[in-house]
N, C-alpha and C. Protein backbone atom coordinates (compact mmCIF):
# COMPACT_ATOMS: atom_id res chain seq x y z
N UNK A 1 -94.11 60.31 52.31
CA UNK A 1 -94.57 59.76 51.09
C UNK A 1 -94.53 58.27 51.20
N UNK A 2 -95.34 57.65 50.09
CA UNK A 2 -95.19 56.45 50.64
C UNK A 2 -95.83 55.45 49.23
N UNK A 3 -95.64 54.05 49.59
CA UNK A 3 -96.14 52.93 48.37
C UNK A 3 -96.38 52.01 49.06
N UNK A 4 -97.61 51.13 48.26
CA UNK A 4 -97.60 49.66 48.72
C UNK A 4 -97.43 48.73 47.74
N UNK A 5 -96.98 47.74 48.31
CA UNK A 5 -96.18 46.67 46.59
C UNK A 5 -97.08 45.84 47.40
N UNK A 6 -96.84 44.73 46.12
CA UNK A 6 -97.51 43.32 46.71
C UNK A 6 -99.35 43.60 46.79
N UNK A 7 -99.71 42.18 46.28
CA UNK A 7 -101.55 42.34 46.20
C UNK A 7 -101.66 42.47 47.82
N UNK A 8 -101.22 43.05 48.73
CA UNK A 8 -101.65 42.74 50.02
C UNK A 8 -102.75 44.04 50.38
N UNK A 9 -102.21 44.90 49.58
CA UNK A 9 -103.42 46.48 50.02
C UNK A 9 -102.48 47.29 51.15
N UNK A 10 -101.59 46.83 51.66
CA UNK A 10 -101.01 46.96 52.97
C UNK A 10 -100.22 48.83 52.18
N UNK A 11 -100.06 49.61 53.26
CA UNK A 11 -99.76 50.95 52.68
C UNK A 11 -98.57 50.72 52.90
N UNK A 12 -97.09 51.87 52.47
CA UNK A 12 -96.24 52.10 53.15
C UNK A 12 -95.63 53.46 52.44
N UNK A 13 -95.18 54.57 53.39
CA UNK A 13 -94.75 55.56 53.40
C UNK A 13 -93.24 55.69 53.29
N UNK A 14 -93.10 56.50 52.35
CA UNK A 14 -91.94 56.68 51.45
C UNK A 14 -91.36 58.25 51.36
N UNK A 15 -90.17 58.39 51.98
CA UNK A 15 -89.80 59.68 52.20
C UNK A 15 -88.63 59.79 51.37
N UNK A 16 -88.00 60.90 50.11
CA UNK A 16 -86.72 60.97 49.89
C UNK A 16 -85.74 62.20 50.64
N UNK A 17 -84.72 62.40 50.53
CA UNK A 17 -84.12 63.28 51.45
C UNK A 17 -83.07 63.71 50.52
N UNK A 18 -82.39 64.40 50.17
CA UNK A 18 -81.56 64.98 49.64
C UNK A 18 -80.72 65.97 50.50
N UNK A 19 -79.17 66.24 49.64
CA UNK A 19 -78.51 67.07 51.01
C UNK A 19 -78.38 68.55 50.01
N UNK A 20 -78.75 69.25 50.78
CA UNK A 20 -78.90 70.94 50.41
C UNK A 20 -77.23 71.56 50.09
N UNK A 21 -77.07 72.04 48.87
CA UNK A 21 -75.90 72.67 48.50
C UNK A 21 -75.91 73.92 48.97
N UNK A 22 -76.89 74.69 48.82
CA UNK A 22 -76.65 76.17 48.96
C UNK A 22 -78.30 76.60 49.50
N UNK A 23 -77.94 78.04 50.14
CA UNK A 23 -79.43 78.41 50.94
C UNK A 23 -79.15 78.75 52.11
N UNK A 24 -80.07 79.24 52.71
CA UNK A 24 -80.19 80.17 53.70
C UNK A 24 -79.90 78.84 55.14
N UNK A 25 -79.99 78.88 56.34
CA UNK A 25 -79.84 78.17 57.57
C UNK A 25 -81.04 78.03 57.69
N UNK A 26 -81.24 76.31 58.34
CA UNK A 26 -82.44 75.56 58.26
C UNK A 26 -82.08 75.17 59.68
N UNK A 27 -83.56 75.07 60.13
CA UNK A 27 -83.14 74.22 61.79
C UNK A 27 -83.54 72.70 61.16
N UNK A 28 -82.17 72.17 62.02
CA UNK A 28 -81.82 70.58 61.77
C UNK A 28 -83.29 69.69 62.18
N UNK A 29 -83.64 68.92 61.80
CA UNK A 29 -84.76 67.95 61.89
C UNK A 29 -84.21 66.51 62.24
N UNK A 30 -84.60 65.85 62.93
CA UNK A 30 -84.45 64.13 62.70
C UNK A 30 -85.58 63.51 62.30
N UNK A 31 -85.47 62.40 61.39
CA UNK A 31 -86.21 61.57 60.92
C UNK A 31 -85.97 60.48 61.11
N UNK A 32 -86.97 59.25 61.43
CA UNK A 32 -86.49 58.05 61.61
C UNK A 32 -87.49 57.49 62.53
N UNK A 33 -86.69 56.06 62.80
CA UNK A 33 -87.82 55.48 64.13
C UNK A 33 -87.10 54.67 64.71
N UNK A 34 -86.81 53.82 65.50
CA UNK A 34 -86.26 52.53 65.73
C UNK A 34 -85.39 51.65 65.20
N UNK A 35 -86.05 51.74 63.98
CA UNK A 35 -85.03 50.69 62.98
C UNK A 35 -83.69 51.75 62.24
N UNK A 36 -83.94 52.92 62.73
CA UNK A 36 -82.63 53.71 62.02
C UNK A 36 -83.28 55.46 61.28
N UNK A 37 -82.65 55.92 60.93
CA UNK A 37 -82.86 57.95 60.88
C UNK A 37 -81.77 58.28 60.73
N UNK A 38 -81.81 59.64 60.78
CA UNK A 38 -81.23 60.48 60.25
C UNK A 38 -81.20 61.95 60.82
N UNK A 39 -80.12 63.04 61.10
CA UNK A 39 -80.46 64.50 61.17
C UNK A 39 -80.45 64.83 59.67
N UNK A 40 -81.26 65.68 58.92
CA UNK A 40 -81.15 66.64 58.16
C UNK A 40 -80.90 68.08 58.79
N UNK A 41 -79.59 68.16 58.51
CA UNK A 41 -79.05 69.85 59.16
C UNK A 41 -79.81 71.06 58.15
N UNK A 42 -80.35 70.62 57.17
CA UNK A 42 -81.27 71.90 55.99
C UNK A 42 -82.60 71.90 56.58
N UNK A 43 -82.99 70.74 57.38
CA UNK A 43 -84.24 70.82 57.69
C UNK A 43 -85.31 70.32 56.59
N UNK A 44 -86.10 71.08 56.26
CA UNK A 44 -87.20 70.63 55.62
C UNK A 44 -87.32 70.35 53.75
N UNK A 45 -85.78 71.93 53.54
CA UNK A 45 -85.46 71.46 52.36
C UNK A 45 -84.60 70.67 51.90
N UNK A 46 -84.85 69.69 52.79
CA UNK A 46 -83.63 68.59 52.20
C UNK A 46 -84.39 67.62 51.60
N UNK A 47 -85.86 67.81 51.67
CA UNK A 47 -86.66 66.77 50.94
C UNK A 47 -87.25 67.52 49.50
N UNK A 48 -87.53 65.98 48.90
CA UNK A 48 -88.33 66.34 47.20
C UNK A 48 -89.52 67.33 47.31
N UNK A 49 -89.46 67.70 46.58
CA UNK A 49 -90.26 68.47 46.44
C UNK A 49 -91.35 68.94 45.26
N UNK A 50 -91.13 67.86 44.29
CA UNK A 50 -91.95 68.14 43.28
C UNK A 50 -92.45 66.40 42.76
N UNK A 51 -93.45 66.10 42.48
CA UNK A 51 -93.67 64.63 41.89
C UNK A 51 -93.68 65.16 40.08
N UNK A 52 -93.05 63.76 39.51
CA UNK A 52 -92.15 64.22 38.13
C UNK A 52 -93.06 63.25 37.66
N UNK A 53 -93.33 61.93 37.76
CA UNK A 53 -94.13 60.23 37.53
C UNK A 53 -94.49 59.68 39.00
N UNK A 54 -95.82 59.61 38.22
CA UNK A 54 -96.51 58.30 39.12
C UNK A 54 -97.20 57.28 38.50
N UNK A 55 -96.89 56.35 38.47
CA UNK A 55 -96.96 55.06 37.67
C UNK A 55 -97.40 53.96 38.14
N UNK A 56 -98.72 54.10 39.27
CA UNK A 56 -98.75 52.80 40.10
C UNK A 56 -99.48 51.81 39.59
N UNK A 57 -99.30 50.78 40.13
CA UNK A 57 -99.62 49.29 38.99
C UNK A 57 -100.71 48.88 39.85
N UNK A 58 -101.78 49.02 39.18
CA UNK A 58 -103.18 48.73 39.71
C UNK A 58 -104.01 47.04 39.08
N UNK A 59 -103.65 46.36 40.61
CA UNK A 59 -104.48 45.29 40.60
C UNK A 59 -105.65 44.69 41.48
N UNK A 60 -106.58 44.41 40.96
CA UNK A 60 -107.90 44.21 42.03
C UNK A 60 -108.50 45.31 42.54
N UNK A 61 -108.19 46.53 42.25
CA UNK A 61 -108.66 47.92 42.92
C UNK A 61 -107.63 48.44 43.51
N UNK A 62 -106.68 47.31 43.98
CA UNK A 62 -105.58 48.14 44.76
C UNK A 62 -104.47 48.54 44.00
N UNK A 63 -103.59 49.83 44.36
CA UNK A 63 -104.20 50.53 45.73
C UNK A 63 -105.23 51.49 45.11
N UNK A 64 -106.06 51.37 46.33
CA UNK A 64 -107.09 52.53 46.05
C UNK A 64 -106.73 53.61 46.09
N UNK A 65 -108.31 54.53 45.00
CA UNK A 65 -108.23 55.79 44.63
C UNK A 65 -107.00 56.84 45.90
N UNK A 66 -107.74 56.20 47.12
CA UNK A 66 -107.54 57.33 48.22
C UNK A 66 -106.02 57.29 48.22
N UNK A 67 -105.46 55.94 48.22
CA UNK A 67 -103.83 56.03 47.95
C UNK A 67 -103.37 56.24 46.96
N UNK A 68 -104.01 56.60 46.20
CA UNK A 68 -103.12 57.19 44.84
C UNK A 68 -102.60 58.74 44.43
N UNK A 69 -102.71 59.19 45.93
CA UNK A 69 -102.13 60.98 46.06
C UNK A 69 -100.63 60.95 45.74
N UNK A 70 -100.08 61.06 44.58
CA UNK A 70 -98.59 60.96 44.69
C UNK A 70 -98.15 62.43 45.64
N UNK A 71 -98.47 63.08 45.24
CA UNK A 71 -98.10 64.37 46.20
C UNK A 71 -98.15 64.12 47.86
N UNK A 72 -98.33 62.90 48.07
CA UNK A 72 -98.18 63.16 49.65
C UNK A 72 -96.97 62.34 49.92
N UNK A 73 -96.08 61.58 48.89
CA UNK A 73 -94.73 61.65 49.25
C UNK A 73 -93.52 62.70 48.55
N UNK A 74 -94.21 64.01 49.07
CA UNK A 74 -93.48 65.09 49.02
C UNK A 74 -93.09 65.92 50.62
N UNK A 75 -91.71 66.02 50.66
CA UNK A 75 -92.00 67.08 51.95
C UNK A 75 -91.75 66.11 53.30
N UNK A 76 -91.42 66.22 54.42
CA UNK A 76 -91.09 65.48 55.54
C UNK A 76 -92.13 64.65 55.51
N UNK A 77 -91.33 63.35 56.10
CA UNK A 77 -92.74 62.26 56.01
C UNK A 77 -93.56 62.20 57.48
N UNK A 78 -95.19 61.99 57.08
CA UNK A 78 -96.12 62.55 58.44
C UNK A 78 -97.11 61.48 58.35
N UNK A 79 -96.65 60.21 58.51
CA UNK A 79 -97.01 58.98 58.30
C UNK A 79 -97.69 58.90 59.49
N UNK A 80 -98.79 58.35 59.79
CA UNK A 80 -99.43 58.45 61.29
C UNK A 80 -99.55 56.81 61.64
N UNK A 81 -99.14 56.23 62.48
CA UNK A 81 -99.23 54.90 62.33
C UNK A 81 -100.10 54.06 62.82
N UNK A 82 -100.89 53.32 61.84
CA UNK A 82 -102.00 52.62 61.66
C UNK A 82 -102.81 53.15 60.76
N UNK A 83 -102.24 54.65 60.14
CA UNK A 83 -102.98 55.53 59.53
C UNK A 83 -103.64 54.45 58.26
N UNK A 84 -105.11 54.36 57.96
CA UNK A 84 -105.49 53.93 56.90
C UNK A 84 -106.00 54.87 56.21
N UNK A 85 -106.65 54.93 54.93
CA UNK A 85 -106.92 56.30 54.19
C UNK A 85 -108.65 55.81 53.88
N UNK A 86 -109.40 56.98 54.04
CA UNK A 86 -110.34 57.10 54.22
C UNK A 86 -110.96 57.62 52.96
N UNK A 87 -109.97 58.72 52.56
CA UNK A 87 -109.58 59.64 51.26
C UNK A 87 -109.16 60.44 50.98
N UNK A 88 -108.68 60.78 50.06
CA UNK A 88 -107.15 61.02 49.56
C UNK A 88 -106.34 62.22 50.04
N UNK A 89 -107.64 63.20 50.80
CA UNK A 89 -107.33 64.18 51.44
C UNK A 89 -106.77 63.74 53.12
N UNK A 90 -107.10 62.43 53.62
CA UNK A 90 -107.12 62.47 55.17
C UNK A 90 -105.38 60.94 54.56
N UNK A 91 -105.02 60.93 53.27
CA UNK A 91 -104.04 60.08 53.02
C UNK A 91 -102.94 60.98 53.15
N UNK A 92 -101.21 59.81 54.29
CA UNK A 92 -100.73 60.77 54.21
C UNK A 92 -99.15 60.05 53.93
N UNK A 93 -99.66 59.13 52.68
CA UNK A 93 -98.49 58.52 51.92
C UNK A 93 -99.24 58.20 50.69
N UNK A 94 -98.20 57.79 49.93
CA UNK A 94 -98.67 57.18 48.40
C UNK A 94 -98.11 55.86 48.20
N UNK A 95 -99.14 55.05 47.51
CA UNK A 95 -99.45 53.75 47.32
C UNK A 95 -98.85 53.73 45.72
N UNK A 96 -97.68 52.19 45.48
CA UNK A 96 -97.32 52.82 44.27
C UNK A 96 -97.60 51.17 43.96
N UNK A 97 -98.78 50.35 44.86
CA UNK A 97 -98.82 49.06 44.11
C UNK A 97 -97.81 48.06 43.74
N UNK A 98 -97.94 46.92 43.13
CA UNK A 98 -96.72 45.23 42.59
C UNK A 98 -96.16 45.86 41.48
N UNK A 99 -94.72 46.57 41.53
CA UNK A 99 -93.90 47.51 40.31
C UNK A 99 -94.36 48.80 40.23
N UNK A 100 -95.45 49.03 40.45
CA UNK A 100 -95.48 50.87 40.11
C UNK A 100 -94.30 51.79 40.49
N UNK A 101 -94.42 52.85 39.79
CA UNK A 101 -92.99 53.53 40.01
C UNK A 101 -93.16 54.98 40.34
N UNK A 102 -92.34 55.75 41.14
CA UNK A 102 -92.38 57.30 41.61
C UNK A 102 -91.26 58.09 41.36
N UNK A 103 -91.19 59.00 40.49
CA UNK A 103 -90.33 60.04 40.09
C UNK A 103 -90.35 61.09 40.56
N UNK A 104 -89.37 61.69 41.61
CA UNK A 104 -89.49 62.54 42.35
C UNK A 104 -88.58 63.77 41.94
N UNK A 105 -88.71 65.34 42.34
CA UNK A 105 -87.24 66.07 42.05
C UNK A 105 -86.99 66.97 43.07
N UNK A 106 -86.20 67.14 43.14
CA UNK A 106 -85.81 68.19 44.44
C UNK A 106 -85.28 69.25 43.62
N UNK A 107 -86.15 70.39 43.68
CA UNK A 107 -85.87 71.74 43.11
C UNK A 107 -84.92 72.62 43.82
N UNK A 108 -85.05 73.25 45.65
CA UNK A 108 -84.55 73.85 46.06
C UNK A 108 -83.33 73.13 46.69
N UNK A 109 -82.78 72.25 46.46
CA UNK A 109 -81.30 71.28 46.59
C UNK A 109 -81.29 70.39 45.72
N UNK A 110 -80.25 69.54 45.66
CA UNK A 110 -79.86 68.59 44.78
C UNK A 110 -79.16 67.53 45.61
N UNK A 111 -79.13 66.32 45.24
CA UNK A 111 -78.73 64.76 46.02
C UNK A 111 -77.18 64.77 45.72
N UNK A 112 -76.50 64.84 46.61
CA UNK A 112 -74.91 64.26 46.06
C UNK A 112 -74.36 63.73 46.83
N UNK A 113 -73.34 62.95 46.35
CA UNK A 113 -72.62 61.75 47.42
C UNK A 113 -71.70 63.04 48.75
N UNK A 114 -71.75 62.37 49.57
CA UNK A 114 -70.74 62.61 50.97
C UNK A 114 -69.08 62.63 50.62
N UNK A 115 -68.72 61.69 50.15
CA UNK A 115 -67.45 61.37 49.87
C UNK A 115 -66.90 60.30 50.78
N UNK A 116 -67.86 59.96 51.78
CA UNK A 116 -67.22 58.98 52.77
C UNK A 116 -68.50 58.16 52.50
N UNK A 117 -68.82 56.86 53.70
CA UNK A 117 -69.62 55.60 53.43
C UNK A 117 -70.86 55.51 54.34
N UNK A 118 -71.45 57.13 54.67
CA UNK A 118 -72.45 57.65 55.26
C UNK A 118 -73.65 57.12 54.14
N UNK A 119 -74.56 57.20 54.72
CA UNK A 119 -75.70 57.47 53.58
C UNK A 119 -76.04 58.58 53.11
N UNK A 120 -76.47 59.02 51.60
CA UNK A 120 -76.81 60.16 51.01
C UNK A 120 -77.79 60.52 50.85
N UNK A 121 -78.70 59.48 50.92
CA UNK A 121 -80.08 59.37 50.44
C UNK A 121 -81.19 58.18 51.47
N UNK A 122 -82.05 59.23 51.87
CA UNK A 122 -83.07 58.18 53.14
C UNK A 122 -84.46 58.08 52.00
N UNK A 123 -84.48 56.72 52.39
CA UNK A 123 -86.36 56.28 51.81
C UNK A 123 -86.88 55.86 53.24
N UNK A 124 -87.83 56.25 53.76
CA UNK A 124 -88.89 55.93 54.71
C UNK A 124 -90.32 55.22 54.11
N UNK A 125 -90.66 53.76 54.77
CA UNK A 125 -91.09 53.32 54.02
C UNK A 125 -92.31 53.06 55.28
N UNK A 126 -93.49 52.85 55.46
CA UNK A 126 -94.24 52.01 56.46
C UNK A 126 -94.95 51.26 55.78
N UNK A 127 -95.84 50.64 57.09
CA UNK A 127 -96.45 49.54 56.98
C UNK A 127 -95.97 48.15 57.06
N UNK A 128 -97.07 47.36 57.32
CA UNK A 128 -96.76 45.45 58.02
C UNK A 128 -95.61 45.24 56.55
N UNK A 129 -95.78 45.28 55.85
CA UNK A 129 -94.68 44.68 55.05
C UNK A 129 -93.68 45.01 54.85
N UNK A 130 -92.07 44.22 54.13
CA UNK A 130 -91.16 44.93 53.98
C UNK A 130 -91.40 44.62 52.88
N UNK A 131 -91.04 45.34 51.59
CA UNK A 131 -90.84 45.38 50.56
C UNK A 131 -89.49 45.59 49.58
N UNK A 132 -88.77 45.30 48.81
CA UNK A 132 -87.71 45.58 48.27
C UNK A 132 -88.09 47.13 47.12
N UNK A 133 -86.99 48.10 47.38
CA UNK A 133 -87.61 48.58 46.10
C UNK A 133 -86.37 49.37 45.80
N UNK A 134 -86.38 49.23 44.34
CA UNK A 134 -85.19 49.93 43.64
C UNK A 134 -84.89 51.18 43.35
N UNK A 135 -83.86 51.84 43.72
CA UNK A 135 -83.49 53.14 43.30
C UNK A 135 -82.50 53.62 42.34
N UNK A 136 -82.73 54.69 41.73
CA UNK A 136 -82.71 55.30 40.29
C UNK A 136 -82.41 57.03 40.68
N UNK A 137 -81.17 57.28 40.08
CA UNK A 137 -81.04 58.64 40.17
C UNK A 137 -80.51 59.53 39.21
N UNK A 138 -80.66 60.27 38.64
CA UNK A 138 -80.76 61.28 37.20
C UNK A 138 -80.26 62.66 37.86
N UNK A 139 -79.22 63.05 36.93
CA UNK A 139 -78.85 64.42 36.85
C UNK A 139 -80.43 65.14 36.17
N UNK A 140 -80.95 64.99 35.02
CA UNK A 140 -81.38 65.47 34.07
C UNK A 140 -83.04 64.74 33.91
N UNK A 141 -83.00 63.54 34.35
CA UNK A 141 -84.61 63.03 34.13
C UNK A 141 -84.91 62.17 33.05
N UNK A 142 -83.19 62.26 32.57
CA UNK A 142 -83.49 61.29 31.12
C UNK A 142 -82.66 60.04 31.39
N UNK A 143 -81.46 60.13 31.64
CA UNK A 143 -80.50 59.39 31.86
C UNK A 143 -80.54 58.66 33.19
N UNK A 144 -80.69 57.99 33.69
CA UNK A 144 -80.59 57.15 35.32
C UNK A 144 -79.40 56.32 35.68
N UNK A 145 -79.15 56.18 36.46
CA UNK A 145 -78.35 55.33 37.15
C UNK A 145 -78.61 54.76 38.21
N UNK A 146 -78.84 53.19 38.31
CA UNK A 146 -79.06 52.36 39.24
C UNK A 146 -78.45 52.47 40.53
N UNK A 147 -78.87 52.85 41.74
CA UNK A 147 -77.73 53.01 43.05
C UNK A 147 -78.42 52.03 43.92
N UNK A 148 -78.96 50.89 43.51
CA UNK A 148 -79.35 49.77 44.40
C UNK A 148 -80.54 49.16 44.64
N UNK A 149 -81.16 48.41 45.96
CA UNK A 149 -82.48 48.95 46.44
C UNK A 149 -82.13 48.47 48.14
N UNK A 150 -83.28 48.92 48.64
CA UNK A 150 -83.59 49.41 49.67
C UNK A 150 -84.64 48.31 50.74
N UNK A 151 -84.50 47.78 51.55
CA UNK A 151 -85.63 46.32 51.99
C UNK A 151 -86.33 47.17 52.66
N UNK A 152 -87.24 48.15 52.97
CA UNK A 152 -88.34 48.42 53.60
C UNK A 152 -87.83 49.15 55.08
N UNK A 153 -89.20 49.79 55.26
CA UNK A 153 -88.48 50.84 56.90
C UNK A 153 -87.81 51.92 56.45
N UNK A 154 -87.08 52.62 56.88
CA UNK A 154 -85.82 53.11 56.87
C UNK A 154 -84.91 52.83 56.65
N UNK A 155 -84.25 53.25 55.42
CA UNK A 155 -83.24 52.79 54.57
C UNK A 155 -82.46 53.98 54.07
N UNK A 156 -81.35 54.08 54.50
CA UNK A 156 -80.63 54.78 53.62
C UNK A 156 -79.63 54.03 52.43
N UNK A 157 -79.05 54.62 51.25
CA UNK A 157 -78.30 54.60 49.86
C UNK A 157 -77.32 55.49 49.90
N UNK A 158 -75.81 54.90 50.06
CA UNK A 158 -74.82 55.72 50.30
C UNK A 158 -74.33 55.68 48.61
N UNK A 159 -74.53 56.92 47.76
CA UNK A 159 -74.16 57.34 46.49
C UNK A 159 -72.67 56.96 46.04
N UNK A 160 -71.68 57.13 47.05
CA UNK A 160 -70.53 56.75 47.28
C UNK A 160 -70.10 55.67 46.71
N UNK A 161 -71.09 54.40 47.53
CA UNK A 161 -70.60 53.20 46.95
C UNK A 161 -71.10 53.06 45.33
N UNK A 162 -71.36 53.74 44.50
CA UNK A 162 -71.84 53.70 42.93
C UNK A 162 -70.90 54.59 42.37
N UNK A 163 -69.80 55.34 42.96
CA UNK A 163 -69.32 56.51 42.37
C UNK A 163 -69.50 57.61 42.33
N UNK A 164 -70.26 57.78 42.91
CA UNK A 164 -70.93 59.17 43.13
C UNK A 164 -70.63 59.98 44.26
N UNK A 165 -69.50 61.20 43.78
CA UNK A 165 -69.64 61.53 45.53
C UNK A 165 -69.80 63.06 45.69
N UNK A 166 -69.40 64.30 46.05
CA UNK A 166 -69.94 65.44 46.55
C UNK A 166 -69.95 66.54 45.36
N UNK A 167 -69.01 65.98 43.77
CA UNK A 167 -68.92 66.68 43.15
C UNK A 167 -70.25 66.69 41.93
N UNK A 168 -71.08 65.25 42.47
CA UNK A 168 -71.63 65.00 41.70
C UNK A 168 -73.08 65.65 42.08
N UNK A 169 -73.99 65.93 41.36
CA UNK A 169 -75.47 66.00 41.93
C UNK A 169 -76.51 65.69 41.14
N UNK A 170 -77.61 65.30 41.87
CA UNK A 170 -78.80 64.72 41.10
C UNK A 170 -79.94 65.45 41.38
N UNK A 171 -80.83 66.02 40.64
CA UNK A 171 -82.32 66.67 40.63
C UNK A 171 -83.46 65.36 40.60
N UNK A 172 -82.70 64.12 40.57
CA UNK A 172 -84.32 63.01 40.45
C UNK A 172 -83.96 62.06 41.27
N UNK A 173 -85.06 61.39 41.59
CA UNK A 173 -85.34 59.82 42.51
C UNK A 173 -86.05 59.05 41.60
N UNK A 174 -85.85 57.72 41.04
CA UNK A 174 -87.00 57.46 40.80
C UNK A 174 -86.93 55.93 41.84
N UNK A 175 -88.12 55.90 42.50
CA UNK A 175 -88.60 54.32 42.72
C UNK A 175 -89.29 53.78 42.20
N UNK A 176 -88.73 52.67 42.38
CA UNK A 176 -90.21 51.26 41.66
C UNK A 176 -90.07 49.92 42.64
């Protein structure tokens, strides 16, 4: 999944990850690139899985129609690199524009802290730019709590350092 901030047009792909409480055995996955990753031992359901808000802030045309699939930052991220979008079907991140925002939920797991100073939570971000972007996490979808932000790439958010740790769990993401 993915966003682009800034009038630049420039894309970037945006992945959330969550850690699986309960469920059947998943073969472990890694995600990541260079600048840093992750194993998910649930595999595939350790990511969001449902888009809740999409709110992208449209200036000059951008981002375009074709990036405005919020549903393609659902699900392991399959960012192809250099990938530009042609349309919205051959797009394989979402563009959330200068402030637009993405509300994500993970139905078949829930986000909760580690208890140690690991990260809990991965955003995968591409594209030429880095961008800052803030994260927001909700038991319920109403209530949020600020757990930081994130400078672009691969980034993980250790829940831990906000208070949050294995007893706690969250059904939402939101970015902006």
């Amino acid at each position: 999944m993915g966003w682009t901030s800034g009038l630049t047009g420039f894309a970037a792909t945006l992945a959330v990850a969550g850690t699986l409480l309960a469920g059947a055995p998943a073969e472990a996955v890694f995600i990541g690139n260079s600048q840093g990753g992750t194993d998910f031992p649930e595999g595939t359901a350790s990511f969001a899985d449902t888009v809740v808000d999409y709110a992208p802030t449209l200036v000059n045309g951008e981002p375009t129609e074709a990036n405005r699939n919020a549903s393609r930052a659902l699900g392991v991220p399959d960012y192809v690199s250099g990938g530009g979008c042609v349309s919205a079907e051959s797009c394989t991140f979402a563009s959330l524009g200068d402030g637009g925002s993405l509300t994500l939920r993970f139905v078949d797991n829930v986000l909760t802290g580690s208890d140690d100073a690991s990260p809990d939570l991965w955003i995968f971000e591409v594209g030429p730019d880095i961008e800052d972007t803030f994260v927001e996490v909700s038991h319920d979808g109403s209530t949020w709590f600020a757990v930081g932000k994130v400078f672009g790439s691969t980034a993980g958010v250790d829940l831990d350092a906000f208070g949050f740790g294995s007893s706690s769990s969250f059904a939402y993401v939101r970015l902006t």
